[in-house]
C-alpha atoms as a PDB file:
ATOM      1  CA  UNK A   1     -11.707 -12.414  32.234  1.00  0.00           C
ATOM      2  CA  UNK A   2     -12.588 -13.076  28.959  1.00  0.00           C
ATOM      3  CA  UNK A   3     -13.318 -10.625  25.560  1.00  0.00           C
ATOM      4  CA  UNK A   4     -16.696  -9.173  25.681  1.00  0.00           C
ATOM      5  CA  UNK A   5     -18.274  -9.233  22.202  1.00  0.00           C
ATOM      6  CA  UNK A   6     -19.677  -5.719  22.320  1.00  0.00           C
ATOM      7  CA  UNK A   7     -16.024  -4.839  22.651  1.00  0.00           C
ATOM      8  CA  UNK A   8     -14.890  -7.165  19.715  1.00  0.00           C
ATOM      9  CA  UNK A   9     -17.332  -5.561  17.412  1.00  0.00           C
ATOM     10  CA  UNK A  10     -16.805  -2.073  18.686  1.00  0.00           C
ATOM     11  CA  UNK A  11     -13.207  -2.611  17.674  1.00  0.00           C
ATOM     12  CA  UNK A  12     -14.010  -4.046  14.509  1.00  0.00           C
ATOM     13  CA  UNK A  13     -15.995  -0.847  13.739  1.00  0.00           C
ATOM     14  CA  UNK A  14     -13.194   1.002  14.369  1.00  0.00           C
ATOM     15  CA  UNK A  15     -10.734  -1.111  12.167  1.00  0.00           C
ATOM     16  CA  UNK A  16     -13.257  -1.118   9.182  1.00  0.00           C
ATOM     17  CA  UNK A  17     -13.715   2.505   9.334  1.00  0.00           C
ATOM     18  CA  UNK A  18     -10.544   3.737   9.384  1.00  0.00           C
ATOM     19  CA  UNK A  19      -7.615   1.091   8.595  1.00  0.00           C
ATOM     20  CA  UNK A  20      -5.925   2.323   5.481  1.00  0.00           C
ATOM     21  CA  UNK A  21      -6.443  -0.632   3.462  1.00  0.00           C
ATOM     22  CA  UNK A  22     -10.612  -0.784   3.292  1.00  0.00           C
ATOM     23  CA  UNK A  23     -10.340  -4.345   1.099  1.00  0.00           C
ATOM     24  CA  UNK A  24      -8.117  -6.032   3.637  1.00  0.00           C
ATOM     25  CA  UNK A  25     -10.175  -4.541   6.470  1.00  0.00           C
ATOM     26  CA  UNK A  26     -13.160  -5.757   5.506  1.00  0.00           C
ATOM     27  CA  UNK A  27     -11.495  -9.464   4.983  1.00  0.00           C
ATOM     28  CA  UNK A  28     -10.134  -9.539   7.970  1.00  0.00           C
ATOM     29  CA  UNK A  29     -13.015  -8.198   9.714  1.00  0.00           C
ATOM     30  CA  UNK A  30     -15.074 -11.128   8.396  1.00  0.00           C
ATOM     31  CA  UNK A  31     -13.111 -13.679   9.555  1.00  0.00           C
ATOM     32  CA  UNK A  32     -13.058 -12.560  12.903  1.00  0.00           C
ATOM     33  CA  UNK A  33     -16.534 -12.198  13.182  1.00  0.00           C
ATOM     34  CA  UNK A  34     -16.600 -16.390  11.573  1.00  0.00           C
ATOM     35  CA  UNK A  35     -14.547 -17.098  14.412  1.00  0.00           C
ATOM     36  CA  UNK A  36     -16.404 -15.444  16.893  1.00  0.00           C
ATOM     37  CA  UNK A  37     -19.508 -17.092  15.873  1.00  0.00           C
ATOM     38  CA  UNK A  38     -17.736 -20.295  15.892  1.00  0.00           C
ATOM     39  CA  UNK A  39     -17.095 -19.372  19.342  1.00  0.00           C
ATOM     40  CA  UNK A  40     -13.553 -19.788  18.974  1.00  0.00           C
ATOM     41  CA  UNK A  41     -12.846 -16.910  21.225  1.00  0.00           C
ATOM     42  CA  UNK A  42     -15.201 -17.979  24.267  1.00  0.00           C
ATOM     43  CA  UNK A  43     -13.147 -20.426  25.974  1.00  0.00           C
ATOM     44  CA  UNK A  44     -10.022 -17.717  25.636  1.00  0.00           C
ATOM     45  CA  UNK A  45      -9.134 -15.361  28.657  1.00  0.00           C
ATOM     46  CA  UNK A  46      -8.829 -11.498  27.180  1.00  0.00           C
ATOM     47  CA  UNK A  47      -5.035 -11.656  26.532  1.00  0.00           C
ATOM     48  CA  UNK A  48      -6.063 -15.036  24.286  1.00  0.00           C
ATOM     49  CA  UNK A  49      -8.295 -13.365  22.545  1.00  0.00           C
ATOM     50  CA  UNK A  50      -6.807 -10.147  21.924  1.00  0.00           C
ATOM     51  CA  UNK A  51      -3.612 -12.338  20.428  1.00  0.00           C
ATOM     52  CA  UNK A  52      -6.139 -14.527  18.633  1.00  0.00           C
ATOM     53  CA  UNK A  53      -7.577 -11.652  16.916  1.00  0.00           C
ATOM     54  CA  UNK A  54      -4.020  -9.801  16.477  1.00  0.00           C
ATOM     55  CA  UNK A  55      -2.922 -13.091  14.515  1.00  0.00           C
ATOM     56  CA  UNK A  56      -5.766 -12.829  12.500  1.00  0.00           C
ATOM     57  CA  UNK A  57      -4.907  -9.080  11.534  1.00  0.00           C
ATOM     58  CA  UNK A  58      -1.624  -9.984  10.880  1.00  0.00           C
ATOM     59  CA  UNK A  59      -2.577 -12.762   8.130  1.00  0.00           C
ATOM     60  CA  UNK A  60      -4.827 -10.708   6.402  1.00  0.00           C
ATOM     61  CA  UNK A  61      -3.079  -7.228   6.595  1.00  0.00           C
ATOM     62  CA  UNK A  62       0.633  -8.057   7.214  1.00  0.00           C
ATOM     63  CA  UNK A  63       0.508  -4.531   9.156  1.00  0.00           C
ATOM     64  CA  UNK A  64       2.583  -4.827  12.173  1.00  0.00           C
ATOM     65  CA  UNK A  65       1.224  -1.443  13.961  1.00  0.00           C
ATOM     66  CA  UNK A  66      -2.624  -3.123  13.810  1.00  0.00           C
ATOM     67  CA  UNK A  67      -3.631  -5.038  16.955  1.00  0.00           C
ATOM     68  CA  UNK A  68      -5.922  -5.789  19.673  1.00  0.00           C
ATOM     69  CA  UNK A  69      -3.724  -5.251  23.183  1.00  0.00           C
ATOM     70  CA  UNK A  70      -5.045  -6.630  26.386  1.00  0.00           C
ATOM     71  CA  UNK A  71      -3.860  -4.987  29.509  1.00  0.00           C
ATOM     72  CA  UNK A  72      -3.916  -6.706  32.419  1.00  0.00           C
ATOM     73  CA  UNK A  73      -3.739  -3.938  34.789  1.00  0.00           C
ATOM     74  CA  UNK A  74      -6.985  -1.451  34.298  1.00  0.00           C
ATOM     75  CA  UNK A  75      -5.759   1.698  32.601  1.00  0.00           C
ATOM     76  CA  UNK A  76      -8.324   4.831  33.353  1.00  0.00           C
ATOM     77  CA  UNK A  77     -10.527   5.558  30.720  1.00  0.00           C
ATOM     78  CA  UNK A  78     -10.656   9.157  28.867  1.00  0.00           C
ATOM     79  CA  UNK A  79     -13.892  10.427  27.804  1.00  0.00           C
ATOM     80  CA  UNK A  80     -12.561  11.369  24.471  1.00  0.00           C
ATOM     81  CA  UNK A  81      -9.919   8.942  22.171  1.00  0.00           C
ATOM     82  CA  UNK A  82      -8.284  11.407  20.764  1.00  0.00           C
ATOM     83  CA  UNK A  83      -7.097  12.870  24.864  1.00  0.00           C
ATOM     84  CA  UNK A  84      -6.908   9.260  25.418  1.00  0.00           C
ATOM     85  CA  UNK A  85      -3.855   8.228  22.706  1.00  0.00           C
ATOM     86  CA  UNK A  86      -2.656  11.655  23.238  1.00  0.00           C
ATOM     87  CA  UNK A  87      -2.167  11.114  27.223  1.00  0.00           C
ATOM     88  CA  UNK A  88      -0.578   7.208  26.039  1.00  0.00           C
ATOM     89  CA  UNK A  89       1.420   9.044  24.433  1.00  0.00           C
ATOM     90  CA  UNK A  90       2.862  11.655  26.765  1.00  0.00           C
ATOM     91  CA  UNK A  91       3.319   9.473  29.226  1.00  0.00           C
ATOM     92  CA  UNK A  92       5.622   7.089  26.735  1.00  0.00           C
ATOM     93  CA  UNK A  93       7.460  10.385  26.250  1.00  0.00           C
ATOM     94  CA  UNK A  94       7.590  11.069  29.712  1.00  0.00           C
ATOM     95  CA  UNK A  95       9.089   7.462  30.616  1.00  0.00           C
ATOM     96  CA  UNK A  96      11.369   7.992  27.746  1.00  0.00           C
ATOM     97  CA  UNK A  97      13.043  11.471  28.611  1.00  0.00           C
ATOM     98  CA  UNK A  98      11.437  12.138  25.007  1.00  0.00           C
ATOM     99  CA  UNK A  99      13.161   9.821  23.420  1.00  0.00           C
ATOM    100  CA  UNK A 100      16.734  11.034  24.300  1.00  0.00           C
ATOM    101  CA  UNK A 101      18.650   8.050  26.488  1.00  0.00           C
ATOM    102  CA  UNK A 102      22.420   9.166  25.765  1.00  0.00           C
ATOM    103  CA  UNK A 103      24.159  12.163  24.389  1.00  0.00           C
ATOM    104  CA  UNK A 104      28.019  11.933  24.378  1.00  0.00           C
ATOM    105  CA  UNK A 105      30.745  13.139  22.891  1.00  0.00           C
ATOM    106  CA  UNK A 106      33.366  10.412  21.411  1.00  0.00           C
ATOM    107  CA  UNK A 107      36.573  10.532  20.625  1.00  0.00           C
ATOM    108  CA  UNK A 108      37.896  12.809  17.982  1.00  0.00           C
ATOM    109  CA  UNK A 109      35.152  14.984  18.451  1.00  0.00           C
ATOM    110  CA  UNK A 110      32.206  12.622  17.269  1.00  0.00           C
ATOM    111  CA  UNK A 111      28.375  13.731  18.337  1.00  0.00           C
ATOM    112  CA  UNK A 112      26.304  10.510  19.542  1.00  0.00           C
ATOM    113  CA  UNK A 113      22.911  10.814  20.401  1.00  0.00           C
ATOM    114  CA  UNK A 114      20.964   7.643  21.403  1.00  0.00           C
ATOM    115  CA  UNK A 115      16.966   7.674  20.813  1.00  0.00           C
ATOM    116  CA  UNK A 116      14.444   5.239  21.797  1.00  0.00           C
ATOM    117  CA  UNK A 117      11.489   7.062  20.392  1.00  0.00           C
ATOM    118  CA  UNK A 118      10.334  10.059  18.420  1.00  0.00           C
ATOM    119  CA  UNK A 119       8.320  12.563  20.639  1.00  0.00           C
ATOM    120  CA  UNK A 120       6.017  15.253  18.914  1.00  0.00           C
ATOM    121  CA  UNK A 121       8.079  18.342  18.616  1.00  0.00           C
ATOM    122  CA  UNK A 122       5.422  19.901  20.993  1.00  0.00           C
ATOM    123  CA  UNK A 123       6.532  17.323  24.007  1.00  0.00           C
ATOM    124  CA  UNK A 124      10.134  16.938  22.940  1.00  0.00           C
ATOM    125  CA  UNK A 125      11.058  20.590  21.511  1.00  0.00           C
ATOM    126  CA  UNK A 126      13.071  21.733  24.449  1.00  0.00           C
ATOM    127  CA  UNK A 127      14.892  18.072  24.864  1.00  0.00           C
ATOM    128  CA  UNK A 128      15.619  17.756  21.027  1.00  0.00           C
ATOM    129  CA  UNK A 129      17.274  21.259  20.986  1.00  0.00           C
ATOM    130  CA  UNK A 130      19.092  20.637  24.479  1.00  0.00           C
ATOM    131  CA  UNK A 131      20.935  17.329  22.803  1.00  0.00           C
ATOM    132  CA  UNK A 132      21.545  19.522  19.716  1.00  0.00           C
ATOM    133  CA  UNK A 133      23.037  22.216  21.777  1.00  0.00           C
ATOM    134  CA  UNK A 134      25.479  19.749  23.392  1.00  0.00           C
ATOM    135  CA  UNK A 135      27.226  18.237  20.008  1.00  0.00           C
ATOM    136  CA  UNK A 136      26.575  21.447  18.441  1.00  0.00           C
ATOM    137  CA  UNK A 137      30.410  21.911  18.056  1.00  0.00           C
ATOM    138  CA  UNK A 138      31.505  18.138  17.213  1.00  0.00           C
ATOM    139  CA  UNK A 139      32.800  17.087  13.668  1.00  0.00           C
ATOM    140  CA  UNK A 140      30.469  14.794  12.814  1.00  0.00           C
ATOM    141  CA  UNK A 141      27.346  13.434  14.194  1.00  0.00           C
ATOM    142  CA  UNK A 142      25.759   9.610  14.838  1.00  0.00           C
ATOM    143  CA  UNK A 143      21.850   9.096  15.723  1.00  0.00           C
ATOM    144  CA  UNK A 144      21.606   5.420  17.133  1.00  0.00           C
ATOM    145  CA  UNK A 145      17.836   4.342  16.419  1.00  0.00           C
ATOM    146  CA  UNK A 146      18.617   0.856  16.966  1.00  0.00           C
ATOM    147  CA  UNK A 147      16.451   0.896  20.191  1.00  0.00           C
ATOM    148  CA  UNK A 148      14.164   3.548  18.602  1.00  0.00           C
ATOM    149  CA  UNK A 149      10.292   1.907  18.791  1.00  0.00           C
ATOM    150  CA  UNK A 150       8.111   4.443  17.135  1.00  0.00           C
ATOM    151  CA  UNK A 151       6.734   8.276  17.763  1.00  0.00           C
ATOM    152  CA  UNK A 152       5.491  11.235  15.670  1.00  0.00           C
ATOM    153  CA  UNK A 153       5.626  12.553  12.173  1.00  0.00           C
ATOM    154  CA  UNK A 154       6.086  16.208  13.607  1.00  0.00           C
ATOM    155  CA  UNK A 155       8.918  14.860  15.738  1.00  0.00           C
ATOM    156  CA  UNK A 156      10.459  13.730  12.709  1.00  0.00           C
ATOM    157  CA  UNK A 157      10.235  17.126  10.939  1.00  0.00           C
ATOM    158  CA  UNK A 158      12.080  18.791  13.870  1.00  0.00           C
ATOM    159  CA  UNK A 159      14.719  16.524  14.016  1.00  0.00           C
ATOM    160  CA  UNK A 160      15.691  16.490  10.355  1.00  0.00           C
ATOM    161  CA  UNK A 161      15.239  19.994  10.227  1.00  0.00           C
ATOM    162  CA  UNK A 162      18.087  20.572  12.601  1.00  0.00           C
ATOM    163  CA  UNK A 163      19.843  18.650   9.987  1.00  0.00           C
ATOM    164  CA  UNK A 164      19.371  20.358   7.044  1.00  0.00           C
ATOM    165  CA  UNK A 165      19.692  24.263   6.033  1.00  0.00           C
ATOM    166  CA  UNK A 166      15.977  26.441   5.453  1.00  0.00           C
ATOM    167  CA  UNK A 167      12.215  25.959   5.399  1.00  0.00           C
ATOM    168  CA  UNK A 168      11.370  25.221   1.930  1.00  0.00           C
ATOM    169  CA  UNK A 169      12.249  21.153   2.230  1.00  0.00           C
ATOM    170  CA  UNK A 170       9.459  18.556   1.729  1.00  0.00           C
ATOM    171  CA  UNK A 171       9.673  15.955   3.679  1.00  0.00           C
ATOM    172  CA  UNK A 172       6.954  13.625   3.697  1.00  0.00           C
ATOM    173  CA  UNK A 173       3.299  13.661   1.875  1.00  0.00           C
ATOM    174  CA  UNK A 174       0.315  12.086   5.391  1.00  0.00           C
ATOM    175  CA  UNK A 175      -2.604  10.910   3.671  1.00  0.00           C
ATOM    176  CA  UNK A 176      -5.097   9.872   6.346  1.00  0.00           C
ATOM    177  CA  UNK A 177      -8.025   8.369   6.367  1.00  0.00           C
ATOM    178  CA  UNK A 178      -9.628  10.695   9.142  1.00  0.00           C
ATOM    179  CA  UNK A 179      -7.545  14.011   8.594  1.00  0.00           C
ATOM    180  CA  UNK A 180      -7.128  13.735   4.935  1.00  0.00           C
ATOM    181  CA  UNK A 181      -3.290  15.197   3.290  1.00  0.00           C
ATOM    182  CA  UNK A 182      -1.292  16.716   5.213  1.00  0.00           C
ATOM    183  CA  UNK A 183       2.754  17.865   4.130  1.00  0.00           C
ATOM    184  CA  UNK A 184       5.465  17.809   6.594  1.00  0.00           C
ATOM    185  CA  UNK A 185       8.023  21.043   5.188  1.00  0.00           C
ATOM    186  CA  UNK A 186      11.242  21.447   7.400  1.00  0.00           C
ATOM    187  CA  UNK A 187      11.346  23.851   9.960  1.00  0.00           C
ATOM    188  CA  UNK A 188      12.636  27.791   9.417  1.00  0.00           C
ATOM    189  CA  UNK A 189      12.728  28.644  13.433  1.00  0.00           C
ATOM    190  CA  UNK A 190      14.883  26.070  15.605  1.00  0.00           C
ATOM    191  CA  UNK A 191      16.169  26.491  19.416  1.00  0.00           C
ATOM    192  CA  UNK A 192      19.249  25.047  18.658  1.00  0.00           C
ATOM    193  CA  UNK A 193      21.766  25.363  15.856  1.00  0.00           C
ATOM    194  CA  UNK A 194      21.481  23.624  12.522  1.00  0.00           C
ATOM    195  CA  UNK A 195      24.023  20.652  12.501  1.00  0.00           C
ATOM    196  CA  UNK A 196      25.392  21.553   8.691  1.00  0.00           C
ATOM    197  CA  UNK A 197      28.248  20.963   6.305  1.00  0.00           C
ATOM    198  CA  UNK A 198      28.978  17.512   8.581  1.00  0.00           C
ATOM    199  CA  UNK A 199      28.892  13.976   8.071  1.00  0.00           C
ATOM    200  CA  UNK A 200      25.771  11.896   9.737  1.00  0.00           C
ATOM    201  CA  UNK A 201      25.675   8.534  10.135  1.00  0.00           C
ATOM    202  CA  UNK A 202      22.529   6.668  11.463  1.00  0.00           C
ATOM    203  CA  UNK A 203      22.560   3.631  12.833  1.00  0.00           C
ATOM    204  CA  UNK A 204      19.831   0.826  12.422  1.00  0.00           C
ATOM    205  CA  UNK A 205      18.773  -2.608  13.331  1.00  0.00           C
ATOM    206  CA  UNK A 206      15.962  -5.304  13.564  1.00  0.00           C
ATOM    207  CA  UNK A 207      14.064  -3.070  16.082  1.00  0.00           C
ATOM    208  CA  UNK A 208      14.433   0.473  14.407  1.00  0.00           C
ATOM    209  CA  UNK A 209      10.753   0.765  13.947  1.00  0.00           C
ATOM    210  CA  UNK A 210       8.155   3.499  12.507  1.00  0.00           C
ATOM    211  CA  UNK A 211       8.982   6.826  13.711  1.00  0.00           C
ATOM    212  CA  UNK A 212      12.355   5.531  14.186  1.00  0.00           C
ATOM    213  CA  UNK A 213      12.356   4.346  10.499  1.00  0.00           C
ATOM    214  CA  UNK A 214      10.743   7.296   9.274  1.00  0.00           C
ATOM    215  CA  UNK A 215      13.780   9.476  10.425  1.00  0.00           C
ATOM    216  CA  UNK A 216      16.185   7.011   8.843  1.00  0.00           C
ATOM    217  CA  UNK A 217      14.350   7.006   5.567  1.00  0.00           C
ATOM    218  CA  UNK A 218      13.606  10.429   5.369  1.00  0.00           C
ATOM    219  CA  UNK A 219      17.143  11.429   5.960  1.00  0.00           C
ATOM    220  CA  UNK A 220      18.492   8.797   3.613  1.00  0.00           C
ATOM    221  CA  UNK A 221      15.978  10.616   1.133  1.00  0.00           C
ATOM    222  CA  UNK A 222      17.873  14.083   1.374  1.00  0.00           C
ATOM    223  CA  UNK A 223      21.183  12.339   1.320  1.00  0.00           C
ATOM    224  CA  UNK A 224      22.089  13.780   4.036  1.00  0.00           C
ATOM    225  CA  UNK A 225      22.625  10.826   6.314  1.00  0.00           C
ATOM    226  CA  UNK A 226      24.866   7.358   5.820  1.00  0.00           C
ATOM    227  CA  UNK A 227      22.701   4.816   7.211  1.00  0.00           C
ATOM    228  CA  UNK A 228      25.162   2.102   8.852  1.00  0.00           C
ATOM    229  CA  UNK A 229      23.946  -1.349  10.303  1.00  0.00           C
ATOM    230  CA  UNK A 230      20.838  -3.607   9.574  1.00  0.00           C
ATOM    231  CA  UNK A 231      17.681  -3.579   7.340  1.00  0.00           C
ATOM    232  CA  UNK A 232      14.537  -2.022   9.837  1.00  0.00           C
ATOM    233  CA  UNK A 233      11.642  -3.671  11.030  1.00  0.00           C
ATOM    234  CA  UNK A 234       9.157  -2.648   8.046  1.00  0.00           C
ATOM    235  CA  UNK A 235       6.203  -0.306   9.845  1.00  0.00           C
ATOM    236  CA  UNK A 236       5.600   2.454   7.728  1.00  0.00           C
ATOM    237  CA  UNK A 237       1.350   3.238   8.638  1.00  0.00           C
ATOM    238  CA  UNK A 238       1.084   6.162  11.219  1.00  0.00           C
ATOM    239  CA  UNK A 239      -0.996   4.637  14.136  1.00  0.00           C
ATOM    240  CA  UNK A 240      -4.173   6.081  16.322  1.00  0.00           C
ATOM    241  CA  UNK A 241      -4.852   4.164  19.419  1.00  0.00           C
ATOM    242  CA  UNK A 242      -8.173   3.826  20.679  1.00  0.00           C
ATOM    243  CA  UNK A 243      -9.004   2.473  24.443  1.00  0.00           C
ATOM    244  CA  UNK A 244     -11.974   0.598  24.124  1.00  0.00           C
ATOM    245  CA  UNK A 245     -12.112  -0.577  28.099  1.00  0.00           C
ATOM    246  CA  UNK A 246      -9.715  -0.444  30.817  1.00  0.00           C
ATOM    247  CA  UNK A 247      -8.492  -3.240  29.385  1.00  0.00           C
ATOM    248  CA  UNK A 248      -8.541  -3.318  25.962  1.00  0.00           C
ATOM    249  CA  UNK A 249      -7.244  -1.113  23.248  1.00  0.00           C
ATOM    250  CA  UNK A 250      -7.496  -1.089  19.526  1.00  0.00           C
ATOM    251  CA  UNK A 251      -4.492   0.173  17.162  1.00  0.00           C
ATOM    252  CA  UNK A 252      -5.412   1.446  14.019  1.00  0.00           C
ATOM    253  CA  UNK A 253      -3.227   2.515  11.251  1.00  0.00           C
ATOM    254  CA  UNK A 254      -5.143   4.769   9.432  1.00  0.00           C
ATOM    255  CA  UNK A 255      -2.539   6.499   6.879  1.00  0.00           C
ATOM    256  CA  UNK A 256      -0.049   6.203   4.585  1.00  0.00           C
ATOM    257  CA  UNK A 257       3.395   8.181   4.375  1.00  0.00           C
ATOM    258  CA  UNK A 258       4.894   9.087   0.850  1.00  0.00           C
ATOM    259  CA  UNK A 259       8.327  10.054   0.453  1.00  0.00           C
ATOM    260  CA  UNK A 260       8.699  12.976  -1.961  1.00  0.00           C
ATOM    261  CA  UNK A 261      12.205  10.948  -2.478  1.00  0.00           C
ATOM    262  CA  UNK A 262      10.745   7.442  -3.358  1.00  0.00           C
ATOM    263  CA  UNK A 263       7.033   8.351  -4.131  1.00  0.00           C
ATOM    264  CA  UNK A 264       6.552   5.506  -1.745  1.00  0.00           C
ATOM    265  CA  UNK A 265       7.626   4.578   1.784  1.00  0.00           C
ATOM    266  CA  UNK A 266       9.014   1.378   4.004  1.00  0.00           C
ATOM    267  CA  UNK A 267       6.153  -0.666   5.186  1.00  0.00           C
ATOM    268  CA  UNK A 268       6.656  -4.587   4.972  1.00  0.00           C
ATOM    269  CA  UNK A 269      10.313  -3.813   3.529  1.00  0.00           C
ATOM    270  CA  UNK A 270      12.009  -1.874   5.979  1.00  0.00           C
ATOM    271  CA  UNK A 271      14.572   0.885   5.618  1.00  0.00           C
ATOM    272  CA  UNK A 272      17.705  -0.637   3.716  1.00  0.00           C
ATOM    273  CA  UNK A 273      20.851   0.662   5.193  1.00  0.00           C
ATOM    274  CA  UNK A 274      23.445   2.216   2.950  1.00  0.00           C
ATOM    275  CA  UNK A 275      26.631   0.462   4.733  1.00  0.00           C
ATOM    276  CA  UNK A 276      25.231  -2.969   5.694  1.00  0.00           C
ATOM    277  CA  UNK A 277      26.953  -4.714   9.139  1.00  0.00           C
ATOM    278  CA  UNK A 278      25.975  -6.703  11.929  1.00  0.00           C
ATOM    279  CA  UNK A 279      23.568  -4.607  14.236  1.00  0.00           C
ATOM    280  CA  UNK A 280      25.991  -4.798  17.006  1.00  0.00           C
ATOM    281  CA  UNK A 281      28.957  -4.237  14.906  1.00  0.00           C
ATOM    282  CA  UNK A 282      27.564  -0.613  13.238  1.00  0.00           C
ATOM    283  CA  UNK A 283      28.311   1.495  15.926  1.00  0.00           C
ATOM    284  CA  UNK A 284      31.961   0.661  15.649  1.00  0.00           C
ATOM    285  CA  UNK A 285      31.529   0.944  11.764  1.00  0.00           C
ATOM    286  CA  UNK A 286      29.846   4.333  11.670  1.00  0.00           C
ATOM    287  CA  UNK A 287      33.128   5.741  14.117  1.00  0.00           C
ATOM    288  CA  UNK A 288      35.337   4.393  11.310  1.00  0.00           C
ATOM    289  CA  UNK A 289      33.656   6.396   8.436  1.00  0.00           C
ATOM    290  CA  UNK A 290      33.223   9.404  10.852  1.00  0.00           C
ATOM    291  CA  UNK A 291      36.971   9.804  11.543  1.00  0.00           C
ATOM    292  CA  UNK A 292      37.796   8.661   7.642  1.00  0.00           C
ATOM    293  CA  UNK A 293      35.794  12.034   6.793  1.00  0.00           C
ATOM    294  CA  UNK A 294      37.048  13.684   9.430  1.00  0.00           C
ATOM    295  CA  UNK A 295      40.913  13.236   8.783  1.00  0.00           C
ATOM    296  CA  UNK A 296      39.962  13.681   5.153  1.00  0.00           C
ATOM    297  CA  UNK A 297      38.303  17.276   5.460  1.00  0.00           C
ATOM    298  CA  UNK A 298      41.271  18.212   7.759  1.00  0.00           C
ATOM    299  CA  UNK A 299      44.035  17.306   4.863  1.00  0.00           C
ATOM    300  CA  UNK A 300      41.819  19.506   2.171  1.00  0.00           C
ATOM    301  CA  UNK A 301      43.489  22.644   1.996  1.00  0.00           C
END
């Protein structure tokens, strides 16, 4: 099956009028339709094309949330995009148990929570405070986002704010090209209690990515995390996802995150960690530094 060109250019339109760069857009917007004149996409099957066109977004934007995904298997079609992405979504969640693979308690009394994605607090509420609940009582706390892909900006604000004390904490500036400026404050009312007054440690790696990034940033922001492991993958642009046909989607980033901390955020440079080891090595690392502060907080009088 190949790429229809009414879908091409309907994806197009959708890059050009929202992608948060409008000068790269338009670039890369008229190269692709060169090529497809050229008819350098005709001989292509869909997946071809959609990587074709994907490689030509990434040379032009160097934005690793924009691409054109062929699915080989027809996914049902939502008469509205925004119930579409929001039902993608869900279901991700869904598949994910929001995000939450592993909560444990290690040795010595140290909290570890495994994510592999950031749910919006709406979805993932309940979940969120369910894993806080459990290492409520631990000494200090680790958040493994080594495996964690992506998620929401809301679903970042409820999991720092379980990290930090009040309601009055900026932490993070949206500016969107379709909803315009929108702050992220932490949170005043929480189901669980407030992990405070102990160390964090986050761990990161090569495919700690967006949502999973902005957590690590934001909480390396406060200072109230020690980010152990490897430098992220660099994907800072909040994403809407638009199904086109059942087999063809287009992923727009259409706005930008600042950090109140940096007045700036991560995209193309990743989240630097604070104590920098092998990826597979910082889990080991971080239980070091937890039971240093640990022993050291028990010999204060």
């Amino acid at each position: 099956m190949i790429l229809d060109p009414k879908v091409l250019e309907a994806a197009l339109g959708r890059f050009e009028a929202e992608y948060i760069d409008p000068r790269r857009a338009a670039s890369a917007a008229a190269e692709i339709r060169r090529a497809a004149a050229a008819g350098e996409y005709a001989e292509l099957d869909g997946a071809a094309a959609c990587a074709a066109v994907t490689k030509v977004f990434a040379d032009f934007c160097r934005d690793k949330h924009l691409r054109l995904i062929w699915s080989e298997e027809p996914e049902p079609l939502e008469d509205d995009d925004e119930e579409a992405g929001a039902a993608m979504f869900a279901a991700l969640c869904r598949e994910h148990n929001n995000g939450v693979r592993k909560v444990e308690v290690l040795d010595g009394g140290i909290g570890y929570l495994d994510l592999t994605l950031i749910p919006t607090a709406e979805l993932g509420g309940a979940t969120i405070a369910a894993a806080m609940q459990l290492v409520a009582d631990t000494s200090a706390l680790i958040l493994d986002l080594r495996s964690t892909i992506g998620g929401s900006t809301d679903g970042v604000q409820l999991w720092c704010s379980y990290l930090i004390r009040g309601a009055d904490t900026l932490l993070t500036t949206s500016h969107s090209t379709v909803k315009g400026t929108r702050q992220y404050w932490s949170l005043g009312h929480l189901d669980a209690p407030r992990y405070l007054d102990r160390p964090v440690y986050v761990l990161t790696g090569a495919r700690t990515f967006s949502g999973g990034e902005d957590l690590a940033y934001t909480l390396q922001g406060l200072q109230r995390a020690t980010l152990v492991g490897a430098t992220t993958r660099g994907g800072a642009h909040p994403t809407d996802w638009y199904q086109l046909t059942e087999h063809v989607t287009v992923t727009v980033p259409n706005c930008r995150s600042e950090s109140p901390f940096t007045g700036t955020d991560w995209e193309g440079v990743g989240v630097v960690p604070d104590v920098a080891v092998a990826e597979d090595e910082a889990l080991a690392a971080a239980i070091e530094h937890a039971r240093l502060s640990i022993a050291t907080d028990a010999d204060r009088p």
